[in-house]
PDB file of N, CA and C in Angstrom:
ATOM      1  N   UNK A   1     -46.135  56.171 -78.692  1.00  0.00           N
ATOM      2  CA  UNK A   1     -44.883  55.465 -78.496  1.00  0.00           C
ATOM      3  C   UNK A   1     -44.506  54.685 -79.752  1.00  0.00           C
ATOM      4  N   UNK A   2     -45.465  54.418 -80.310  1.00  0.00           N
ATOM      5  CA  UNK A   2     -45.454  53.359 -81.780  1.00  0.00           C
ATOM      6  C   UNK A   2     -44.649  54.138 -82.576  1.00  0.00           C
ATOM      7  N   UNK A   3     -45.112  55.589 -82.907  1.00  0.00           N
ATOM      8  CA  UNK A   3     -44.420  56.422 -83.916  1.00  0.00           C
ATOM      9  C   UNK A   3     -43.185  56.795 -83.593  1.00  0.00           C
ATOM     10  N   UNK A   4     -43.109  57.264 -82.317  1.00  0.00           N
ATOM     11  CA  UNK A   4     -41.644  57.084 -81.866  1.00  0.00           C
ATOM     12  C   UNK A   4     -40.450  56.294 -82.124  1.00  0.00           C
ATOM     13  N   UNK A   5     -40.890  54.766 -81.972  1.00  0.00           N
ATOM     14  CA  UNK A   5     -40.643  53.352 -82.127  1.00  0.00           C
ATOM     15  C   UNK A   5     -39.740  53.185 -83.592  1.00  0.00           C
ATOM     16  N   UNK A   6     -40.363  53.998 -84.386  1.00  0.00           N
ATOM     17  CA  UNK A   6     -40.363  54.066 -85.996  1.00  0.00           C
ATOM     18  C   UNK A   6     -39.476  55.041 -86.069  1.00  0.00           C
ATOM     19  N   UNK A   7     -39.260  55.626 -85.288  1.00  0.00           N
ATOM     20  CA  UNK A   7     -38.249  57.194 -85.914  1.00  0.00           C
ATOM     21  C   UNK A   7     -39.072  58.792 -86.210  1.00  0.00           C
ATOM     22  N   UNK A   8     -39.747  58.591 -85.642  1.00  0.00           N
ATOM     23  CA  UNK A   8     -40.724  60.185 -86.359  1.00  0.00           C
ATOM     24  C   UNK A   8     -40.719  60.937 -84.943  1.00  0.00           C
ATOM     25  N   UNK A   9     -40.657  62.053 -85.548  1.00  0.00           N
ATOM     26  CA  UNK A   9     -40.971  63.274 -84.408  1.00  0.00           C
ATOM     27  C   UNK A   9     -42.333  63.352 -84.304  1.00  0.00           C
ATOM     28  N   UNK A  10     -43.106  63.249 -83.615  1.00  0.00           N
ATOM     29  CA  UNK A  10     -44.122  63.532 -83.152  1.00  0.00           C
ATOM     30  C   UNK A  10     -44.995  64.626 -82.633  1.00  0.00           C
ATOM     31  N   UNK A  11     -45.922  65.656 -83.763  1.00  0.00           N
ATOM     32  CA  UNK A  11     -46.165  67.030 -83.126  1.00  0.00           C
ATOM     33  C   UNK A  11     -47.425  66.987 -83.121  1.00  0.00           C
ATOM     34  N   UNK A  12     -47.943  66.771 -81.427  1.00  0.00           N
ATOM     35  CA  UNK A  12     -49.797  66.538 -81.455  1.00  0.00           C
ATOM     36  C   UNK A  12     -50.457  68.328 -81.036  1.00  0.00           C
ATOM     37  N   UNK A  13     -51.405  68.728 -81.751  1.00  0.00           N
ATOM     38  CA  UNK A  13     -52.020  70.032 -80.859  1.00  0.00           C
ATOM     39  C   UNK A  13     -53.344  69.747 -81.113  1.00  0.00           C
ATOM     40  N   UNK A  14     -53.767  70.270 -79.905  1.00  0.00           N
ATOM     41  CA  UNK A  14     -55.370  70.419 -79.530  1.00  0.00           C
ATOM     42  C   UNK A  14     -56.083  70.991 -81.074  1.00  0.00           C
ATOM     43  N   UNK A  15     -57.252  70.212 -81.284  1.00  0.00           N
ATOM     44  CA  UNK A  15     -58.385  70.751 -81.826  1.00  0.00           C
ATOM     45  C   UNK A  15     -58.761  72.164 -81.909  1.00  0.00           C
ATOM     46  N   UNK A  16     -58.432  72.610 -80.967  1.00  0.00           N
ATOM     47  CA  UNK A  16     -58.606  74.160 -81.327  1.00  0.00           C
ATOM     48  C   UNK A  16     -57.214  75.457 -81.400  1.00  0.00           C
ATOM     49  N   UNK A  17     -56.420  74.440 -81.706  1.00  0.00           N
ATOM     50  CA  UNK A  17     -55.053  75.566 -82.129  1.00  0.00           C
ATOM     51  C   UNK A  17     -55.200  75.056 -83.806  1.00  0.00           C
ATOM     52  N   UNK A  18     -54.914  76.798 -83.921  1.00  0.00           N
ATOM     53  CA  UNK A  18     -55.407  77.326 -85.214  1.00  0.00           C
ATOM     54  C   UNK A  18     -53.726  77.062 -86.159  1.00  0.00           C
ATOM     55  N   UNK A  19     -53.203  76.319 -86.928  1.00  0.00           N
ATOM     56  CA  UNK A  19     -52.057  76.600 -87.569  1.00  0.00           C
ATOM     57  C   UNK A  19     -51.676  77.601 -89.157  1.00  0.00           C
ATOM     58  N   UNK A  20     -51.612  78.751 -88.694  1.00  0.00           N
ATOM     59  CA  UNK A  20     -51.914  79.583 -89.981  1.00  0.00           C
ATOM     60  C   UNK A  20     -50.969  78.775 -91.111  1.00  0.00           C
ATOM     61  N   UNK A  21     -49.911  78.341 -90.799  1.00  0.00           N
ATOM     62  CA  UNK A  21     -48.634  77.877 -91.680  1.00  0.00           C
ATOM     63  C   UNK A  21     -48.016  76.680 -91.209  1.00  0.00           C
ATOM     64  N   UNK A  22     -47.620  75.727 -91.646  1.00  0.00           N
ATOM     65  CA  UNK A  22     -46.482  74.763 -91.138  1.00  0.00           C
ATOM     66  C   UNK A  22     -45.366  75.431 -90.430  1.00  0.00           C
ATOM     67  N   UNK A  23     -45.565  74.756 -89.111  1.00  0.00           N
ATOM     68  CA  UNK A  23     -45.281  74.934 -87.778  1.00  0.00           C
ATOM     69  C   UNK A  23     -43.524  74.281 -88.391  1.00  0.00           C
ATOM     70  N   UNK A  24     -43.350  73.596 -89.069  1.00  0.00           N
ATOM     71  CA  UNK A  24     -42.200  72.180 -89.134  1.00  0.00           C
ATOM     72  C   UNK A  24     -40.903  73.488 -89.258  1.00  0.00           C
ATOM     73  N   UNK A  25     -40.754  74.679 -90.123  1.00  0.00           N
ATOM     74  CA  UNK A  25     -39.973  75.850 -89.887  1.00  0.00           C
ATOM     75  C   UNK A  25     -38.884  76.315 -88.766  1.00  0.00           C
ATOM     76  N   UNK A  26     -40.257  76.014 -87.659  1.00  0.00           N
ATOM     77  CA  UNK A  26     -39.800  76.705 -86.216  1.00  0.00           C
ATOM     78  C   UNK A  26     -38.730  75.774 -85.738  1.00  0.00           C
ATOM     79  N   UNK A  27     -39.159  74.553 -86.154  1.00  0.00           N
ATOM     80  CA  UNK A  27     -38.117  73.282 -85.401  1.00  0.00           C
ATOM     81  C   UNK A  27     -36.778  72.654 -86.017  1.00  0.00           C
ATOM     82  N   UNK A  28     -36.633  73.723 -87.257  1.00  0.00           N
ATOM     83  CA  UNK A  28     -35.627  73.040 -88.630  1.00  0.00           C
ATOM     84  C   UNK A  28     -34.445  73.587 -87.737  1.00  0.00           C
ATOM     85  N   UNK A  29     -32.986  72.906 -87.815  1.00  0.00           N
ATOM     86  CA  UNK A  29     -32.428  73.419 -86.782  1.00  0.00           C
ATOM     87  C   UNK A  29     -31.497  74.501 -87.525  1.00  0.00           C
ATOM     88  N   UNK A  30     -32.034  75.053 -88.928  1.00  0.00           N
ATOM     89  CA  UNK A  30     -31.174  76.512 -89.317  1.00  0.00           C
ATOM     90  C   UNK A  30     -32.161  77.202 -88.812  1.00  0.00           C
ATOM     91  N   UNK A  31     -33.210  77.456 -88.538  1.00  0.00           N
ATOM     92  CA  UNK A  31     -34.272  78.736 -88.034  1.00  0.00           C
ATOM     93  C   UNK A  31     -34.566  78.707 -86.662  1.00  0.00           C
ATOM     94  N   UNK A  32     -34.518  77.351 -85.618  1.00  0.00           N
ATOM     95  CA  UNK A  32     -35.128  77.493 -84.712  1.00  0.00           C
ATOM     96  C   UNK A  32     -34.272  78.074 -83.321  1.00  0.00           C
ATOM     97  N   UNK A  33     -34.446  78.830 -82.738  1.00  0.00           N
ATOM     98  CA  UNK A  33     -33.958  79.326 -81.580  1.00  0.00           C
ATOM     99  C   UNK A  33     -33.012  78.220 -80.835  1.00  0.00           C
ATOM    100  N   UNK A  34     -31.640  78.722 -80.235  1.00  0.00           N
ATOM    101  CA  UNK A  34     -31.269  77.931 -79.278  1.00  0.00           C
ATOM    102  C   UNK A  34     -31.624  76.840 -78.319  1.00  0.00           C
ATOM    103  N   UNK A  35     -31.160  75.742 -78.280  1.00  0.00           N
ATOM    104  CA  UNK A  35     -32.215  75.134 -77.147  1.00  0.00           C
ATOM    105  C   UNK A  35     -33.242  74.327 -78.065  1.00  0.00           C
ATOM    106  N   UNK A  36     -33.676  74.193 -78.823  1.00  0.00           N
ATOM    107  CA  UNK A  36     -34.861  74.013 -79.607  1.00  0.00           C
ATOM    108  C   UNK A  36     -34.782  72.874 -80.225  1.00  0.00           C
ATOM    109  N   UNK A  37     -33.371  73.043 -80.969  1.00  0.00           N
ATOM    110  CA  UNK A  37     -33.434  71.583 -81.697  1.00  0.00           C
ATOM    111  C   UNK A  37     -32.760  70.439 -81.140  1.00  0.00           C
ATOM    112  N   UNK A  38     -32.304  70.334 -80.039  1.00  0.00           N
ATOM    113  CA  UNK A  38     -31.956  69.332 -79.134  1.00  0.00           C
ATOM    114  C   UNK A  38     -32.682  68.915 -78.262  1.00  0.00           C
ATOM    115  N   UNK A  39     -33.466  69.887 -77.984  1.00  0.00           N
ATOM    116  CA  UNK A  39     -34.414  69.060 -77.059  1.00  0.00           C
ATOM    117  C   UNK A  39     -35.216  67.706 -77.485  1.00  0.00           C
ATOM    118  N   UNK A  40     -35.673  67.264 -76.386  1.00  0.00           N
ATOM    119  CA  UNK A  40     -36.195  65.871 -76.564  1.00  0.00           C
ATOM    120  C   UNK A  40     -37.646  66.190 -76.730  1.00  0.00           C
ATOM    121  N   UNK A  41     -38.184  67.010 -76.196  1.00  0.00           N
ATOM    122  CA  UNK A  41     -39.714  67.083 -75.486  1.00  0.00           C
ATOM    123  C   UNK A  41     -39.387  69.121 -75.793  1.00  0.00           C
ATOM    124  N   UNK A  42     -40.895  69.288 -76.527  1.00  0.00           N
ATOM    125  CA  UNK A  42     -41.250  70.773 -76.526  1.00  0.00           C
ATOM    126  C   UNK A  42     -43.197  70.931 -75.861  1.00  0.00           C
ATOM    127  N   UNK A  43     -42.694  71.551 -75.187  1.00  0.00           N
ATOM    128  CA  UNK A  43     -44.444  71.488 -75.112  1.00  0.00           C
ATOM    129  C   UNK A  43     -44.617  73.312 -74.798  1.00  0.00           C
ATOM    130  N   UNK A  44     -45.827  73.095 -74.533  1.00  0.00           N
ATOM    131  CA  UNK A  44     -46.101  74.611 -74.143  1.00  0.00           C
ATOM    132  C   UNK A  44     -46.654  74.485 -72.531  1.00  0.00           C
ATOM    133  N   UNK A  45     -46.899  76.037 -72.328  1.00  0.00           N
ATOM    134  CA  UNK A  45     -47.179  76.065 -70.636  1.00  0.00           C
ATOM    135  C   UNK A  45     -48.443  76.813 -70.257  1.00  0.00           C
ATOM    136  N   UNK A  46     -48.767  76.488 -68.933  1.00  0.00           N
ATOM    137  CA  UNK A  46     -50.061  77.189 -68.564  1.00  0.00           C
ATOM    138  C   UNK A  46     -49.668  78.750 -67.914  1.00  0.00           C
ATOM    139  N   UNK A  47     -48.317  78.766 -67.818  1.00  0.00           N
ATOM    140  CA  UNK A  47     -47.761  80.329 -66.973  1.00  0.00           C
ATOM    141  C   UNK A  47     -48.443  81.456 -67.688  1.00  0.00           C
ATOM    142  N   UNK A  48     -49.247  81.511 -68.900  1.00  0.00           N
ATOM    143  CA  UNK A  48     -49.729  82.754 -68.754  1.00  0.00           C
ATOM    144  C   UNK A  48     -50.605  83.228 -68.377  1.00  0.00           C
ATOM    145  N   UNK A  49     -51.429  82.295 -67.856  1.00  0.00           N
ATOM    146  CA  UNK A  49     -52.390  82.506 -66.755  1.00  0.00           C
ATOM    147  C   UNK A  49     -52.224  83.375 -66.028  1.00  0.00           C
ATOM    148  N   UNK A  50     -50.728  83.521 -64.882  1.00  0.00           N
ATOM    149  CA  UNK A  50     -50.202  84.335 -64.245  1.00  0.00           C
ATOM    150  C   UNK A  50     -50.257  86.280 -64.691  1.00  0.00           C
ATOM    151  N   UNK A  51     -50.375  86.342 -65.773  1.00  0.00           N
ATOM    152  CA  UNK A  51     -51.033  87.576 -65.884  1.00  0.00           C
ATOM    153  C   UNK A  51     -52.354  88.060 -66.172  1.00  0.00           C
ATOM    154  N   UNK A  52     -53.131  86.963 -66.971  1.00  0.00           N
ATOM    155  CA  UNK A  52     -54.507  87.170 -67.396  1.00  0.00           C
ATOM    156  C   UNK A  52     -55.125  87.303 -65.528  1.00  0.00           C
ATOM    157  N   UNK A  53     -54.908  86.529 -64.657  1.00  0.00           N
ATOM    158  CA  UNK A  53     -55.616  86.676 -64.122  1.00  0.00           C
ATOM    159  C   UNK A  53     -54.815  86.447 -62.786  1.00  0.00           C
ATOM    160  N   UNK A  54     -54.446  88.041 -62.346  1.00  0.00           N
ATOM    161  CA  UNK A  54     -53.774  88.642 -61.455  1.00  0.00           C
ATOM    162  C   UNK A  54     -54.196  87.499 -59.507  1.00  0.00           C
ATOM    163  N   UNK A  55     -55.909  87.713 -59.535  1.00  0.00           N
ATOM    164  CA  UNK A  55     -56.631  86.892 -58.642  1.00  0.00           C
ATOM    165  C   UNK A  55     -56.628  85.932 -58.374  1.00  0.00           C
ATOM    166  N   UNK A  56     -55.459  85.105 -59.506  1.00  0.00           N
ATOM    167  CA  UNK A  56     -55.259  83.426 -59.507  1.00  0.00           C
ATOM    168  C   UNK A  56     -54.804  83.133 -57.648  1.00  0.00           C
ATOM    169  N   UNK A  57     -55.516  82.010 -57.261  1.00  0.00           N
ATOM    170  CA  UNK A  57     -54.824  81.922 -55.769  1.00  0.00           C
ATOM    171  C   UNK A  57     -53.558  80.643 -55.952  1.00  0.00           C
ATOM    172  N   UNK A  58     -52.778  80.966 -54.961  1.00  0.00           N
ATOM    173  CA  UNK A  58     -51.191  80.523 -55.261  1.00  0.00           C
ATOM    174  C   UNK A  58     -51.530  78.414 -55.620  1.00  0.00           C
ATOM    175  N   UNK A  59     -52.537  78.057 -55.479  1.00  0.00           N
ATOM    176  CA  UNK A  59     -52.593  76.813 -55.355  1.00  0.00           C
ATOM    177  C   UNK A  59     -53.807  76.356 -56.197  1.00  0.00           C
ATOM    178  N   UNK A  60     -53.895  76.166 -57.657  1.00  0.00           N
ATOM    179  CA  UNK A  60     -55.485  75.967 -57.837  1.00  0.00           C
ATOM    180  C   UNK A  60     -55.974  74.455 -57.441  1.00  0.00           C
ATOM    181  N   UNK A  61     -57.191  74.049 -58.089  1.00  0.00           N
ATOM    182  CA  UNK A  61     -57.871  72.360 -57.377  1.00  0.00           C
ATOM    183  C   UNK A  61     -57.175  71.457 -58.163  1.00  0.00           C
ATOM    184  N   UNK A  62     -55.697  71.626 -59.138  1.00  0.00           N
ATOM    185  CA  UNK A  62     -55.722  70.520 -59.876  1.00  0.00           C
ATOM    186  C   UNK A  62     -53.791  70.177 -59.235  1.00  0.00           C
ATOM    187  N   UNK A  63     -53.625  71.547 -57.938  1.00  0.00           N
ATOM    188  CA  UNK A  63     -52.137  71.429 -57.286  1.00  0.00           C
ATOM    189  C   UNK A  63     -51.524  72.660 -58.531  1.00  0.00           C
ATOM    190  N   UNK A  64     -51.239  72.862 -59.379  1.00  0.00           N
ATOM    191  CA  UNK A  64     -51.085  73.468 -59.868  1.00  0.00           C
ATOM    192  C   UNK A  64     -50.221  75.463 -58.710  1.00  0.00           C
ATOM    193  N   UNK A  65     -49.274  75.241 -59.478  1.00  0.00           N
ATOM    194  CA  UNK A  65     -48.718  76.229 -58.601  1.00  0.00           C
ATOM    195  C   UNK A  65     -48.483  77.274 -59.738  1.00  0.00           C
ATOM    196  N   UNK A  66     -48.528  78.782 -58.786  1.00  0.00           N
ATOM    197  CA  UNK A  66     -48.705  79.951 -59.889  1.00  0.00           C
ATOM    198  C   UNK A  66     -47.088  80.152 -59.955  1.00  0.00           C
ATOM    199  N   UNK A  67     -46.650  81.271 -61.031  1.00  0.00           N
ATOM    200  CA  UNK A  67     -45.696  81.284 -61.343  1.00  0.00           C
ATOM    201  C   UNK A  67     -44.682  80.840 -62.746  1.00  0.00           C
ATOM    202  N   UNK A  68     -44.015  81.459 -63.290  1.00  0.00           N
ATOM    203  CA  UNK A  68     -43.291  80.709 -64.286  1.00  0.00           C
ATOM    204  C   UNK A  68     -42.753  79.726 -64.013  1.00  0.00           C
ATOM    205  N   UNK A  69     -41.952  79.789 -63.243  1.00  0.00           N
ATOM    206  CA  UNK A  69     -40.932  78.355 -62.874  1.00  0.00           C
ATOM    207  C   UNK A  69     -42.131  77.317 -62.544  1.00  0.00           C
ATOM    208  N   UNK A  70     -43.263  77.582 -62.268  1.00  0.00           N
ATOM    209  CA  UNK A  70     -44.468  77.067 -61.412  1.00  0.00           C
ATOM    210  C   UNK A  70     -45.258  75.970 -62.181  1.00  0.00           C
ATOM    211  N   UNK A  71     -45.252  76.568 -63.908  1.00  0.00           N
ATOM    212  CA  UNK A  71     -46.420  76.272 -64.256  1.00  0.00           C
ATOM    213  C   UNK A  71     -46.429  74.852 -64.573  1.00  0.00           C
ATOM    214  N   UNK A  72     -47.247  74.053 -64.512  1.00  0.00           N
ATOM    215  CA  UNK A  72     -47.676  73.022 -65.523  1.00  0.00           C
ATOM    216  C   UNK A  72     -47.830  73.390 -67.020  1.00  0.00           C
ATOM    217  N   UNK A  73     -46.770  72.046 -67.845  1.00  0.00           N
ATOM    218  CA  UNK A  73     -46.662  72.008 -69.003  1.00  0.00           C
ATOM    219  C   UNK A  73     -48.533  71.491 -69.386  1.00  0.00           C
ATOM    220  N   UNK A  74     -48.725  72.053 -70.718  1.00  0.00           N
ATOM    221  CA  UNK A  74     -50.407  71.892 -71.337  1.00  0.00           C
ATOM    222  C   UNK A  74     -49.758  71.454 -72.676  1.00  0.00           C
ATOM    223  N   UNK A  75     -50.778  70.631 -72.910  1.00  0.00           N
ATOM    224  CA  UNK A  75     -50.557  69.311 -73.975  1.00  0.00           C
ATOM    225  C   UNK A  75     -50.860  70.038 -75.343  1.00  0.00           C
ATOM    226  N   UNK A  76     -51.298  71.958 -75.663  1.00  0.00           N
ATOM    227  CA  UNK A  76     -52.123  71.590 -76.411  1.00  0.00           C
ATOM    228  C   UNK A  76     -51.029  71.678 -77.504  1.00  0.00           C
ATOM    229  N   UNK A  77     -50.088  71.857 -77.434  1.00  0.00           N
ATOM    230  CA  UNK A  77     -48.944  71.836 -78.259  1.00  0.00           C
ATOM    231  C   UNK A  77     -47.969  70.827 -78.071  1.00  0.00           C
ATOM    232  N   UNK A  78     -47.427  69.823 -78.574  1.00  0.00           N
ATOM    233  CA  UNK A  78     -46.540  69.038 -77.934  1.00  0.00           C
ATOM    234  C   UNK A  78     -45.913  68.389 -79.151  1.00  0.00           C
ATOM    235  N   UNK A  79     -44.385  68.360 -78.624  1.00  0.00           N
ATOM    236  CA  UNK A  79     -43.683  67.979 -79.714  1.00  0.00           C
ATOM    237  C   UNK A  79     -42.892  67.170 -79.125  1.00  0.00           C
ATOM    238  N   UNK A  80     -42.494  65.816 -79.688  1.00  0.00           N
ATOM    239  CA  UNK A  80     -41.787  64.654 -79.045  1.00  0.00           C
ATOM    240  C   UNK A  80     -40.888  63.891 -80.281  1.00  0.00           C
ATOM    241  N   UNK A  81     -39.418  64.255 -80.133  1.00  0.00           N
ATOM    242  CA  UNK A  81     -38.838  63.387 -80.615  1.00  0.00           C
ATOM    243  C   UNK A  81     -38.403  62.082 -80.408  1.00  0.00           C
ATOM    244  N   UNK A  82     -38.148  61.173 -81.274  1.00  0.00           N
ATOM    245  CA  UNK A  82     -37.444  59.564 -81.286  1.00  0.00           C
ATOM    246  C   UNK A  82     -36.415  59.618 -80.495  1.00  0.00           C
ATOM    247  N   UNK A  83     -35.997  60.541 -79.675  1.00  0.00           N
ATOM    248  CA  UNK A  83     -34.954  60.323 -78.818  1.00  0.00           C
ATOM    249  C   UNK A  83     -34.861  59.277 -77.578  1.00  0.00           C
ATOM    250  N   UNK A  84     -33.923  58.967 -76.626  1.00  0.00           N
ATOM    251  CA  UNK A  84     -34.175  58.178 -76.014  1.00  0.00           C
ATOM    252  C   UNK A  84     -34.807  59.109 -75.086  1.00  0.00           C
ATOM    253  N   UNK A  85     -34.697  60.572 -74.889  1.00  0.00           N
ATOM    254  CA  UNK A  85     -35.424  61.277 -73.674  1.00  0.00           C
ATOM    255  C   UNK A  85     -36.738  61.406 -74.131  1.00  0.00           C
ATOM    256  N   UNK A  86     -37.092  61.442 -75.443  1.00  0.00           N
ATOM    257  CA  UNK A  86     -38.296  61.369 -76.072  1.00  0.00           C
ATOM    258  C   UNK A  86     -38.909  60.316 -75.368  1.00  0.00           C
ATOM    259  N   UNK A  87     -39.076  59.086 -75.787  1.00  0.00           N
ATOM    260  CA  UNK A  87     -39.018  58.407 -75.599  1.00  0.00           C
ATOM    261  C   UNK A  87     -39.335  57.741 -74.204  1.00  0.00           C
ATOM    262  N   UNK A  88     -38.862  57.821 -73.393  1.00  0.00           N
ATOM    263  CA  UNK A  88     -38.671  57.425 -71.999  1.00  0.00           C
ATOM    264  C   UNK A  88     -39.692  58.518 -71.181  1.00  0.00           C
ATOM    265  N   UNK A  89     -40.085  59.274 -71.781  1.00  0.00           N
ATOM    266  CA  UNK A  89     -40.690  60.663 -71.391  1.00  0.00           C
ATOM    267  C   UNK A  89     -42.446  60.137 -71.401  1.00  0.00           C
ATOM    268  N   UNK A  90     -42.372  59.776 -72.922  1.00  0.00           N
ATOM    269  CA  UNK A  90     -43.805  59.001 -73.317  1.00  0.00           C
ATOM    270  C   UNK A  90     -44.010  57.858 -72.368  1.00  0.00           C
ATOM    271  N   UNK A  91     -42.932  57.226 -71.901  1.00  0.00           N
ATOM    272  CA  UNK A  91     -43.428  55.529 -71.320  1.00  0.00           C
ATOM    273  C   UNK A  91     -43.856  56.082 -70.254  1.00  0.00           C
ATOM    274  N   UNK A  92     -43.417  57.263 -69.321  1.00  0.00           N
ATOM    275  CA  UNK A  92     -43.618  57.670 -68.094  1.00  0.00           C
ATOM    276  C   UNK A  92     -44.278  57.786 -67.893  1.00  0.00           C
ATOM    277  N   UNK A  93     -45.091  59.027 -68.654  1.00  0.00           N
ATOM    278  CA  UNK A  93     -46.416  59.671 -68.587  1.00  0.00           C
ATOM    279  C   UNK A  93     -47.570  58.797 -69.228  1.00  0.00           C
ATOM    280  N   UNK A  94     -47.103  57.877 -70.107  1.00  0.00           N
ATOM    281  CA  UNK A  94     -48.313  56.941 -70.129  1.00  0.00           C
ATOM    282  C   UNK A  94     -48.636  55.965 -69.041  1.00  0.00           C
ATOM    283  N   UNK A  95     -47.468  55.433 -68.279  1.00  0.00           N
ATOM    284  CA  UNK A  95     -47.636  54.715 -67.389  1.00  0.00           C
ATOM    285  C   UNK A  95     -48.180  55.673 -65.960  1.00  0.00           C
ATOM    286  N   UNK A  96     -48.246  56.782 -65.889  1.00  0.00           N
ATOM    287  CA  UNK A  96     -48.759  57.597 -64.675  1.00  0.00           C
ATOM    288  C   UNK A  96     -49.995  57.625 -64.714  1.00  0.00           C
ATOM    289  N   UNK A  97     -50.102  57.606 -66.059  1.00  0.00           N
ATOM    290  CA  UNK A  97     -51.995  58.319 -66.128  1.00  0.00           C
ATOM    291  C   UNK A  97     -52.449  56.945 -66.143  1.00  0.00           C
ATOM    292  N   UNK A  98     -52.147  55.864 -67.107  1.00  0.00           N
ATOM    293  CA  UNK A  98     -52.962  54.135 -66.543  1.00  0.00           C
ATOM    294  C   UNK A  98     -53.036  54.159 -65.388  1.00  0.00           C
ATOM    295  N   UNK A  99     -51.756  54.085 -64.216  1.00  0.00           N
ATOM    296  CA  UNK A  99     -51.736  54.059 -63.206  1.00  0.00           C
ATOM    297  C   UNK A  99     -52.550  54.704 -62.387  1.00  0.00           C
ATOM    298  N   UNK A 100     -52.849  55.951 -62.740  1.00  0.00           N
ATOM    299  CA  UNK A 100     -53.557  56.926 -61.368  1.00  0.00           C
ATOM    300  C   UNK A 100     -54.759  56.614 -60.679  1.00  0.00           C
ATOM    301  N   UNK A 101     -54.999  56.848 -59.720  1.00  0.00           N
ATOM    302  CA  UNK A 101     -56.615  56.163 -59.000  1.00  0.00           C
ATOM    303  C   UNK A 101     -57.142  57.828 -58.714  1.00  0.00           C
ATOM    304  N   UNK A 102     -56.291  58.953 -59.138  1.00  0.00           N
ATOM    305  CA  UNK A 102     -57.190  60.342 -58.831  1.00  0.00           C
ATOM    306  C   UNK A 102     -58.022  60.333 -59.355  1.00  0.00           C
ATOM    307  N   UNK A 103     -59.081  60.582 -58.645  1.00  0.00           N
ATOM    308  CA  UNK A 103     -60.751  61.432 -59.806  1.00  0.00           C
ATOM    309  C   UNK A 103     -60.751  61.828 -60.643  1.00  0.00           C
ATOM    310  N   UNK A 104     -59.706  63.286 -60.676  1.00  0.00           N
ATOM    311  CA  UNK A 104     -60.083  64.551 -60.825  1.00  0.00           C
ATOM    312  C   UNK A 104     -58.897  64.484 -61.519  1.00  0.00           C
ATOM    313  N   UNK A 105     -58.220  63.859 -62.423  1.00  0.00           N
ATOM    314  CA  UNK A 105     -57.062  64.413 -63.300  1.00  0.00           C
ATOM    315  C   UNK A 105     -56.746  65.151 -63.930  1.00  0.00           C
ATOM    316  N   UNK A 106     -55.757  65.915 -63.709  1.00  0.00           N
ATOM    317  CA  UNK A 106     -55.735  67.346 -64.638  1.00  0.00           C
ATOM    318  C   UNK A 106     -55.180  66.923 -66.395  1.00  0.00           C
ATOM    319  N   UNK A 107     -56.412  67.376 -66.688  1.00  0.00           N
ATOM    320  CA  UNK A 107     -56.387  66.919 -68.421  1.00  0.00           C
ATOM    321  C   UNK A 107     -54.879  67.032 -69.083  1.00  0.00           C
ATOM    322  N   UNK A 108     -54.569  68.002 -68.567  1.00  0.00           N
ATOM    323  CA  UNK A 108     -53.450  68.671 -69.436  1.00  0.00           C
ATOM    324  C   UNK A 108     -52.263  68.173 -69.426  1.00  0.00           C
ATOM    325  N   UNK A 109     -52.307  67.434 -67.979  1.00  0.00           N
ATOM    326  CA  UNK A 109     -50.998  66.605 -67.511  1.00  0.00           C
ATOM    327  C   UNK A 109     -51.231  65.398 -67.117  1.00  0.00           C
TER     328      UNK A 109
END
């Protein structure tokens, strides 16, 4: 939220995503796809699960529902601009996860 605070776009990925090249390309708004550079919040998704593994049952232990429209967004890519939806997006989800008394939190969300 600090960097936010300051004006910076914010692009966190997991430890184990590999970046062959600067990613910063995809998001310049002469190259990047429709949709892309307005958004507030980019993340990536768990929907491809839905084909690796046909056997998935419609409900896994973390609620998680199968499907595209379905999936839970996964952190390991995440891109957050200084916007106010930026922004307001971070206070949310930081205040959910302080908040939560679940056990079993799904890492990703």
């Amino acid at each position: 939220a600090s960097l936010l605070s300051l004006g910076h776009t914010v692009l966190l990925s997991d430890a184990d995503v590999a970046w062959l090249r600067s990613p910063a390309g995809f998001f310049s708004p002469t190259v990047a796809p429709p949709g892309v550079t307005g958004a507030d919040l980019l993340v990536t998704s768990d929907c491809i699960f839905d084909f690796m593994r046909p056997d998935r049952v419609f409900k896994d232990e973390y609620g998680q529902l199968r499907g595209v429209l379905m999936a839970e967004f996964n952190t390991g890519v995440l891109l957050v601009r200084p916007t106010a939806g930026g922004k307001a997006f971070v206070t949310r989800w930081k205040n959910a996860i302080s908040n939560s008394t679940e056990r079993r939190m799904n890492d990703q969300s």
